[in-house]
N, C-alpha and C. Protein backbone atom coordinates (compact mmCIF):
# COMPACT_ATOMS: atom_id res chain seq x y z
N UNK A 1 -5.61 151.76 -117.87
CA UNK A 1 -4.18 151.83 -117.71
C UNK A 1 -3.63 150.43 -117.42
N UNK A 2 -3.09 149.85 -117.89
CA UNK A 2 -2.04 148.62 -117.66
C UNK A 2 -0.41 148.88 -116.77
N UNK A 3 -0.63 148.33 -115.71
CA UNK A 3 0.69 147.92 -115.21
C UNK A 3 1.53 146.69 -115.54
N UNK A 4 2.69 146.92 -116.28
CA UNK A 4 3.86 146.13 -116.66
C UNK A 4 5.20 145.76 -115.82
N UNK A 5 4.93 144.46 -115.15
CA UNK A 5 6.25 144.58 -114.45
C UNK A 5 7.06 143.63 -115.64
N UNK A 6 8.43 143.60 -115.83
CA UNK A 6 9.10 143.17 -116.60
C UNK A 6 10.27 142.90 -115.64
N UNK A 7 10.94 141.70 -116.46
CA UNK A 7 12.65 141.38 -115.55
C UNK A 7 13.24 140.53 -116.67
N UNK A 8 14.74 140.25 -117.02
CA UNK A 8 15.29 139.86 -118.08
C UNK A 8 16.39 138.95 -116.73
N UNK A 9 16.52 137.91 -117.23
CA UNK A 9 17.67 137.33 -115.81
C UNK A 9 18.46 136.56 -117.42
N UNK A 10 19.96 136.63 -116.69
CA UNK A 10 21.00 136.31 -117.65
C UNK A 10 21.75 135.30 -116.36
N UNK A 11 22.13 134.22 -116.90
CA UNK A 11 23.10 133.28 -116.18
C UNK A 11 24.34 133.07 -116.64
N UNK A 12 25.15 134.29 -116.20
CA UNK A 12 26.08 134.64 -116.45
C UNK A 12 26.54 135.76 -117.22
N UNK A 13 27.33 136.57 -117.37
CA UNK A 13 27.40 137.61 -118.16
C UNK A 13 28.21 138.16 -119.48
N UNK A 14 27.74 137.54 -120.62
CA UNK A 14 26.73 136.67 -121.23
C UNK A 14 26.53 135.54 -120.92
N UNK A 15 25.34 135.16 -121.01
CA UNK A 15 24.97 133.95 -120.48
C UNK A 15 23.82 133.67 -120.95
N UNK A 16 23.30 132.33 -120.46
CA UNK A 16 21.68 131.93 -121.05
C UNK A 16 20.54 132.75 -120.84
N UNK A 17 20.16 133.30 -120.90
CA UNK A 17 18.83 134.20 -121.05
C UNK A 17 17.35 134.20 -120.90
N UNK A 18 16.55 134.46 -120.44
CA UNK A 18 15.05 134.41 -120.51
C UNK A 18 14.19 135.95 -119.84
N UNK A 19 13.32 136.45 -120.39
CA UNK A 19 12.86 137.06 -119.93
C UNK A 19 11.38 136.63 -119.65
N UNK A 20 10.78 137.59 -118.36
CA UNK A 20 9.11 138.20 -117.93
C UNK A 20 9.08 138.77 -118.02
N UNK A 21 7.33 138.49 -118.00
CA UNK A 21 6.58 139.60 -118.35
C UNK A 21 5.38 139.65 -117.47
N UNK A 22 4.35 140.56 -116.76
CA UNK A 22 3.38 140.35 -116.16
C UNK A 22 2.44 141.44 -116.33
N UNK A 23 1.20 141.32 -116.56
CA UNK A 23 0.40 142.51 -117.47
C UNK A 23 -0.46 142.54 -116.58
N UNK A 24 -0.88 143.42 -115.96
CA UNK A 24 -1.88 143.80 -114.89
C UNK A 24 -2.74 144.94 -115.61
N UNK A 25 -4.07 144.69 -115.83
CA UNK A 25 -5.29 146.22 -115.42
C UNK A 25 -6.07 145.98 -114.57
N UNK A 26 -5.91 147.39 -113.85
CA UNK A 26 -6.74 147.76 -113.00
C UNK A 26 -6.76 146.47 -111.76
N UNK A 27 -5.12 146.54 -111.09
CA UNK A 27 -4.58 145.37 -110.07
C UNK A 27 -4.89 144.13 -110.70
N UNK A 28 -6.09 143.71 -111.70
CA UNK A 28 -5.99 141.96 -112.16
C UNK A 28 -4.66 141.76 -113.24
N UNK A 29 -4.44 140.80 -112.73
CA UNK A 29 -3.35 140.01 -114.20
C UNK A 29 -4.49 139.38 -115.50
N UNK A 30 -3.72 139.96 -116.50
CA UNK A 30 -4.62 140.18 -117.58
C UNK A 30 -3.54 139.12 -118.43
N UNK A 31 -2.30 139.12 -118.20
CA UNK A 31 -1.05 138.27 -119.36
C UNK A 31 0.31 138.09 -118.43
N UNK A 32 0.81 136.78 -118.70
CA UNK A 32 1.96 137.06 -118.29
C UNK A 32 2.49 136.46 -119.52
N UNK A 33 4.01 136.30 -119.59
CA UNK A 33 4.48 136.00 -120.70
C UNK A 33 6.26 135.49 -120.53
N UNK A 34 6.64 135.11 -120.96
CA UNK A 34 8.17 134.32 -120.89
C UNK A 34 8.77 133.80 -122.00
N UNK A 35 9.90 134.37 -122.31
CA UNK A 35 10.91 133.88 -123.24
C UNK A 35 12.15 133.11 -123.40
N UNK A 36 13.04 132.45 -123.63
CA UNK A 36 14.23 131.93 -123.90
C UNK A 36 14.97 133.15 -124.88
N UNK A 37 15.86 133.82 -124.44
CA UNK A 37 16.32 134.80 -125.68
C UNK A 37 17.65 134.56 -125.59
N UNK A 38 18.24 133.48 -125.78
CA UNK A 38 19.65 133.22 -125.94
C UNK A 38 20.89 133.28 -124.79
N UNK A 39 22.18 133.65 -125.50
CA UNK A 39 22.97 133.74 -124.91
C UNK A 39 23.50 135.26 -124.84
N UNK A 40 22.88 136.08 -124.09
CA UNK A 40 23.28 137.34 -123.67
C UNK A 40 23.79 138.25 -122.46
N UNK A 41 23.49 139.13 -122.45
CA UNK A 41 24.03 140.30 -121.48
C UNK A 41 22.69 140.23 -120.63
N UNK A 42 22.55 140.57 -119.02
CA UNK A 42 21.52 140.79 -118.33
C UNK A 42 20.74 141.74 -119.28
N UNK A 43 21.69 143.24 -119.05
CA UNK A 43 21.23 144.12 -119.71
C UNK A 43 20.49 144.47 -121.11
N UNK A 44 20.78 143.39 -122.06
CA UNK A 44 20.11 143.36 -122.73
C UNK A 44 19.02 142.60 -122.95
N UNK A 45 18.98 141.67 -122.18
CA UNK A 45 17.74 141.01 -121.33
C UNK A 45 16.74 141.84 -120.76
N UNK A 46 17.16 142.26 -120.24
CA UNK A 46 16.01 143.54 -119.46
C UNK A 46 15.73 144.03 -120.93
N UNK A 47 15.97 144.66 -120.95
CA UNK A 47 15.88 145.69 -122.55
C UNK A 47 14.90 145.07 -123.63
N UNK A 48 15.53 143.60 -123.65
CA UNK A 48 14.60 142.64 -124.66
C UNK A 48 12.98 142.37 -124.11
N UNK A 49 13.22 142.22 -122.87
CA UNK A 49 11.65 142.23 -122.02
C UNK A 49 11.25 143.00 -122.02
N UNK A 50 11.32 144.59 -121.93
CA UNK A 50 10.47 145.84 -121.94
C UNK A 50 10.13 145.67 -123.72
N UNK A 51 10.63 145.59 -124.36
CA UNK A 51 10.85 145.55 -126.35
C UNK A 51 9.75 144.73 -126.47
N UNK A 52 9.89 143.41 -125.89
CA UNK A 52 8.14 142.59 -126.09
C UNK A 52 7.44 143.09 -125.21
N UNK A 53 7.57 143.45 -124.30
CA UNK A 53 5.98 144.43 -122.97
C UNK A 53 5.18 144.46 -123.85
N UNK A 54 6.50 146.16 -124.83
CA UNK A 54 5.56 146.97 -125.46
C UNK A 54 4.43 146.56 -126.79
N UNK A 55 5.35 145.70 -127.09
CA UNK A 55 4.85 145.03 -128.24
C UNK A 55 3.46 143.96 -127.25
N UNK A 56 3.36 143.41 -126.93
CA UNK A 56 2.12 142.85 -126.50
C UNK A 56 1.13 143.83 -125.88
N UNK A 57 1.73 144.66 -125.04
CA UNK A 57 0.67 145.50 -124.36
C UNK A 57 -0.23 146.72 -125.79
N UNK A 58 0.78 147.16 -127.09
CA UNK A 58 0.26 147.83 -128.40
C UNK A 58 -0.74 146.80 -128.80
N UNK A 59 -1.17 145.64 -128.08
CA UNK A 59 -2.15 144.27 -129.07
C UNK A 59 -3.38 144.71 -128.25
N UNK A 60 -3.47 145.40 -126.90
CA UNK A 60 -4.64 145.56 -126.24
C UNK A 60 -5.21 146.67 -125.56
N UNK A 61 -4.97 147.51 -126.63
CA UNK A 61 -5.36 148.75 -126.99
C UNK A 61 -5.73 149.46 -125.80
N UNK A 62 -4.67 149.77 -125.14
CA UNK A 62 -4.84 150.59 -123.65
C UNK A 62 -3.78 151.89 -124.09
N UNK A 63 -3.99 152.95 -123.89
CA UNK A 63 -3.09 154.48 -123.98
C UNK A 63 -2.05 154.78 -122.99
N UNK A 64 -2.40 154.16 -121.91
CA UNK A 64 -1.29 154.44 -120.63
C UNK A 64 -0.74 153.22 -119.65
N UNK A 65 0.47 153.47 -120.30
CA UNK A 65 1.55 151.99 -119.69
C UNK A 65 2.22 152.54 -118.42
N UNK A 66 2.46 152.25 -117.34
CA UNK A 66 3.47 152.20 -116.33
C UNK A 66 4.09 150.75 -116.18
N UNK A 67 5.69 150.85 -116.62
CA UNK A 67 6.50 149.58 -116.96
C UNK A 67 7.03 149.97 -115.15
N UNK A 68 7.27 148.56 -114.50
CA UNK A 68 8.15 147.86 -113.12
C UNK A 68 9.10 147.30 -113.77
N UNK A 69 10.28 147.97 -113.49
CA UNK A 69 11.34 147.37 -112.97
C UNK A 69 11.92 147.36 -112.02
N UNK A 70 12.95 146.26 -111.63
CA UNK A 70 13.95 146.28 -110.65
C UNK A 70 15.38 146.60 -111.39
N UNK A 71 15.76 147.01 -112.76
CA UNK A 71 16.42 147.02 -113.11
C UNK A 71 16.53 148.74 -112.84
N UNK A 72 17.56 149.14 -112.22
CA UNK A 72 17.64 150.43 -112.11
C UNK A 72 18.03 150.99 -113.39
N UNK A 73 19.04 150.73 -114.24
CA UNK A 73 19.74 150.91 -115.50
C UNK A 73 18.39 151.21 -116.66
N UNK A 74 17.57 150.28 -116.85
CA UNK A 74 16.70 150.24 -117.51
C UNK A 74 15.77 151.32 -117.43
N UNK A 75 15.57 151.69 -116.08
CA UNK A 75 14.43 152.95 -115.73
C UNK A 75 15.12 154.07 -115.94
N UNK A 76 16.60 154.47 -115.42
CA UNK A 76 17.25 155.57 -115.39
C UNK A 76 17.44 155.79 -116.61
N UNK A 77 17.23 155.31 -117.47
CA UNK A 77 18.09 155.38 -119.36
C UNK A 77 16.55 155.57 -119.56
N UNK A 78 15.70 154.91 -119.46
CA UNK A 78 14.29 155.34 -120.38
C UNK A 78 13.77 156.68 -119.76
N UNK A 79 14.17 157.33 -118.38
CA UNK A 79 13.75 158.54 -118.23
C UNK A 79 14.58 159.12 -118.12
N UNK A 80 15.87 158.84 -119.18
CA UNK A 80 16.88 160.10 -119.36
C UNK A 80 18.08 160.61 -118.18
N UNK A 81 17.74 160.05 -117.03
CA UNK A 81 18.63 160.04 -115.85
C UNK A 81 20.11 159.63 -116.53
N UNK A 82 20.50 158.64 -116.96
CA UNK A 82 21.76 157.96 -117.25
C UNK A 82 21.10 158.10 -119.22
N UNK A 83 22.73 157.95 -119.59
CA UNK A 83 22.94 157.93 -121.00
C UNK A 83 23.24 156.47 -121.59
N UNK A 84 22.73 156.17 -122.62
CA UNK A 84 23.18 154.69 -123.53
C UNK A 84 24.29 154.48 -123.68
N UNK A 85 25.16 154.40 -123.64
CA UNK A 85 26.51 154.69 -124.04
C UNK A 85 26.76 152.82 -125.29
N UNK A 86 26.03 151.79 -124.95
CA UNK A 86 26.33 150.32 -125.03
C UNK A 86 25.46 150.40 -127.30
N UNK A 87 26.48 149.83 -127.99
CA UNK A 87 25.74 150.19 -129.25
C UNK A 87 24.70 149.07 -129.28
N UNK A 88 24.84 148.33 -128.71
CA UNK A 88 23.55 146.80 -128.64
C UNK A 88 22.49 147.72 -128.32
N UNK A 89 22.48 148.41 -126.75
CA UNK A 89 21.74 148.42 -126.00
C UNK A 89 20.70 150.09 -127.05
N UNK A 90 21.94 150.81 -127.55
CA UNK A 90 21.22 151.89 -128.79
C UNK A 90 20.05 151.50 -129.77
N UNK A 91 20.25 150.63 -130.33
CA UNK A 91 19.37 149.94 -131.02
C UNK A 91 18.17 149.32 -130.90
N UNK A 92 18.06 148.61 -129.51
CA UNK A 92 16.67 148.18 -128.87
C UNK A 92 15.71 149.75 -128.10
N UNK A 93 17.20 150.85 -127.59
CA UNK A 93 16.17 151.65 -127.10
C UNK A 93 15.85 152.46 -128.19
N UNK A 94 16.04 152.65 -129.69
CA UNK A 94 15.40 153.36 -130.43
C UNK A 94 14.12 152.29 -130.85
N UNK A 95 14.43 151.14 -130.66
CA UNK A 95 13.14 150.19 -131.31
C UNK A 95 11.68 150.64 -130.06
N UNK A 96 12.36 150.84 -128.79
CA UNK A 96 11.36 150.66 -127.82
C UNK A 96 11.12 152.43 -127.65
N UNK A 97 11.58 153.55 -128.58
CA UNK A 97 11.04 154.68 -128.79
C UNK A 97 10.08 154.80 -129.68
N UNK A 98 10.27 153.97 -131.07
CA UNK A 98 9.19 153.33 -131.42
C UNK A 98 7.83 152.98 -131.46
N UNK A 99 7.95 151.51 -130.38
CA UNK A 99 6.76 151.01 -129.83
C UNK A 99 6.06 152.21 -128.69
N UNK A 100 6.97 153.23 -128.10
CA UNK A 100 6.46 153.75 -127.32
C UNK A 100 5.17 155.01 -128.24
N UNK A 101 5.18 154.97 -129.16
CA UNK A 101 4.57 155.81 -130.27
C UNK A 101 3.39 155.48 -129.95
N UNK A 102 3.03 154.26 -129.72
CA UNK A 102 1.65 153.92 -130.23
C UNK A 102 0.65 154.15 -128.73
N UNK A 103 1.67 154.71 -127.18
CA UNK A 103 0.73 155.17 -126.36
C UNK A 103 0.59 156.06 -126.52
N UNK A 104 -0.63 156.81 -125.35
CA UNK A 104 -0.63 158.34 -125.20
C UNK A 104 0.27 158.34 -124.15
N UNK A 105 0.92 157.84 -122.78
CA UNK A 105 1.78 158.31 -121.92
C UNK A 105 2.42 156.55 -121.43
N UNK A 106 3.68 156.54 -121.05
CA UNK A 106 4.57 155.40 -120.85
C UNK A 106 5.23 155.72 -119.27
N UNK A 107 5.63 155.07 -118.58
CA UNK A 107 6.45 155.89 -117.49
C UNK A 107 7.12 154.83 -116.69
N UNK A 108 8.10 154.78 -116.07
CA UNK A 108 8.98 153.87 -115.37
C UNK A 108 9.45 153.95 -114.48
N UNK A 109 9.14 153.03 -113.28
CA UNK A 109 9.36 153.04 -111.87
C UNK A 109 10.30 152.11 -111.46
N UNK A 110 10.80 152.20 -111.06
CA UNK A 110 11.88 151.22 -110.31
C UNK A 110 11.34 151.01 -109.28
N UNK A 111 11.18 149.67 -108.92
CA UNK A 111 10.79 148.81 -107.83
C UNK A 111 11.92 147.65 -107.37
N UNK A 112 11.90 147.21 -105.87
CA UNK A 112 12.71 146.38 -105.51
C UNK A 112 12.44 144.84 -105.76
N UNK A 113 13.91 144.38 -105.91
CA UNK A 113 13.36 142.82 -106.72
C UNK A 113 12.36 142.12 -105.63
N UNK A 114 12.01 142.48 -104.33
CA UNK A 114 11.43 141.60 -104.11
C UNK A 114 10.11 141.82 -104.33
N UNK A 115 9.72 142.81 -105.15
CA UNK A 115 8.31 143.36 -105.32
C UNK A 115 8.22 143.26 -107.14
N UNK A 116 9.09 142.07 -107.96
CA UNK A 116 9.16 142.10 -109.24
C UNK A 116 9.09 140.10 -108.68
N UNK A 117 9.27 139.77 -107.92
CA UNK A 117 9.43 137.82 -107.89
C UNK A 117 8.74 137.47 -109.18
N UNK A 118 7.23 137.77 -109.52
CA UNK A 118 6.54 137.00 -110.41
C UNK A 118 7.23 137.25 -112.07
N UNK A 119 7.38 138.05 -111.90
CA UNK A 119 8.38 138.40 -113.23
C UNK A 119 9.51 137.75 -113.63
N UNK A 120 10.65 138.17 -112.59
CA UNK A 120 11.81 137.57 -112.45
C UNK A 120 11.82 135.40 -112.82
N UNK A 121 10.53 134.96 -111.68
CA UNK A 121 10.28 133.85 -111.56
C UNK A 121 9.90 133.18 -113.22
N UNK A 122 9.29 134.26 -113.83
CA UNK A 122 9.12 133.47 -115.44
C UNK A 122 10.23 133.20 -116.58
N UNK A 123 11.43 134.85 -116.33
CA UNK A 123 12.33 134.68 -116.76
C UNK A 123 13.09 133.67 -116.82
N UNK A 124 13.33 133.09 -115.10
CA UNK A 124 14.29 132.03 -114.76
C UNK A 124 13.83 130.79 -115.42
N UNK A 125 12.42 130.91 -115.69
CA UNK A 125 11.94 129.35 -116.20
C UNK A 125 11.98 129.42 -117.30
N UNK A 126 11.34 130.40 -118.22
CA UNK A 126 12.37 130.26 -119.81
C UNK A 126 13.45 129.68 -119.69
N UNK A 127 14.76 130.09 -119.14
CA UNK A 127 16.03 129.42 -119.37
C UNK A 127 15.74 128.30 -118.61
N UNK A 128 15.19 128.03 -117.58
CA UNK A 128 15.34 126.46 -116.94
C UNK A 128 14.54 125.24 -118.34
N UNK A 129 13.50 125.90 -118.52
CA UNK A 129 12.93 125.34 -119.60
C UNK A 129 13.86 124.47 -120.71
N UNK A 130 14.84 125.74 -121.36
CA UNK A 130 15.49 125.82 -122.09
C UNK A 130 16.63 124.61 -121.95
N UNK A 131 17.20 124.80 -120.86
CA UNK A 131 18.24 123.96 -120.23
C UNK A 131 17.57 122.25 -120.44
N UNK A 132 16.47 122.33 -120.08
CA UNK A 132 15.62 120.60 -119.96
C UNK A 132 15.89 120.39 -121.14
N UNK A 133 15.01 121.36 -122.10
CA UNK A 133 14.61 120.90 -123.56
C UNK A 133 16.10 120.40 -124.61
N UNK A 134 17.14 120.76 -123.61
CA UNK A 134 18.51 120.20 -124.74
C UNK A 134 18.98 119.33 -123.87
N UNK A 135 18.89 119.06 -122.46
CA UNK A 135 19.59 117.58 -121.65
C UNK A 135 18.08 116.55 -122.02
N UNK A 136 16.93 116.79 -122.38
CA UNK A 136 15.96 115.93 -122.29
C UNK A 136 16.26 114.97 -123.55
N UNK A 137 16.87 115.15 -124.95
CA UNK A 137 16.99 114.23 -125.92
C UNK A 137 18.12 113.35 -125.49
N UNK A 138 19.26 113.79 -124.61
CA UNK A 138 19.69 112.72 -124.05
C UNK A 138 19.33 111.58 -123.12
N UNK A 139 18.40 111.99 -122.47
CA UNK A 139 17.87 111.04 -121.33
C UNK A 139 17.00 110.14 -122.09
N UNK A 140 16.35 110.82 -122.87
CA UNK A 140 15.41 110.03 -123.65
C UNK A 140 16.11 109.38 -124.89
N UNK A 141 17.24 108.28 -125.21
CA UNK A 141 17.88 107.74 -126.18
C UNK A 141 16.82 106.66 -126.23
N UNK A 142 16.94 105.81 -127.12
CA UNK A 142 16.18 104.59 -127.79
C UNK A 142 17.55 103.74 -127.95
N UNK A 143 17.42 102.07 -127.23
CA UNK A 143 18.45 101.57 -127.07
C UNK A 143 17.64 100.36 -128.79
């Protein structure tokens, strides 16, 4: 069984973007993972980070996922508690009904952010990353 904690952080709403990822079996960290995903919505940040989980965790052939979030929205909509109502947000959760095909069982817990840090912490550095990699060609001019 693999534990997935995931977190999508947006700086601002829309705003710059990055998501984590952190892949645990059997309590070891097995993957973590981090993206730059633009200029978006938190919410679809979160959304975009569970969308790659699944997709990396389908590469290492385990049957039973339990995804962490701190995103309450994210857990309550994937176990049906709250409704989609957002057409962005329609589209990633039919993609991540999908990827959910390829387990035998998926399930989603909401956890408090301070029990998601390592997650959250990769997200933020995608976009900090991001932020360097476009002020860094200025610093670095050739006189």
């Amino acid at each position: 069984m693999l534990t997935i904690n995931i977190d999508g952080a947006s700086r601002g709403n829309p705003g710059l973007s990055g998501i984590g990822i952190v892949i645990l079996r059997g309590g070891q960290k097995i993957s973590e993972y981090n993206e730059f995903v633009g200029s978006t919505t938190n919410n679809i940040a979160e959304y975009t980070a569970l969308k790659k989980a699944l997709k990396i965790a389908s590469t290492l052939k385990d049957d039973e996922i339990v995804v962490l979030s701190d995103s309450e929205l994210v857990v309550k909509q994937r176990n049906h508690s709250y409704k989609v109502r957002s057409k962005q947000l329609k589209i990633i959760f039919r993609e991540i009904n999908n990827l959910e095909k390829y387990f035998k069982s998926v399930s989603y817990r909401h956890i408090p952010r301070d029990r998601n840090r390592e997650a959250d912490s990769l997200a933020n550095r995608a976009i900090d990353e991001h932020i360097l990699n476009i002020e860094e060609p200025k610093n670095n001019r050739q006189l």
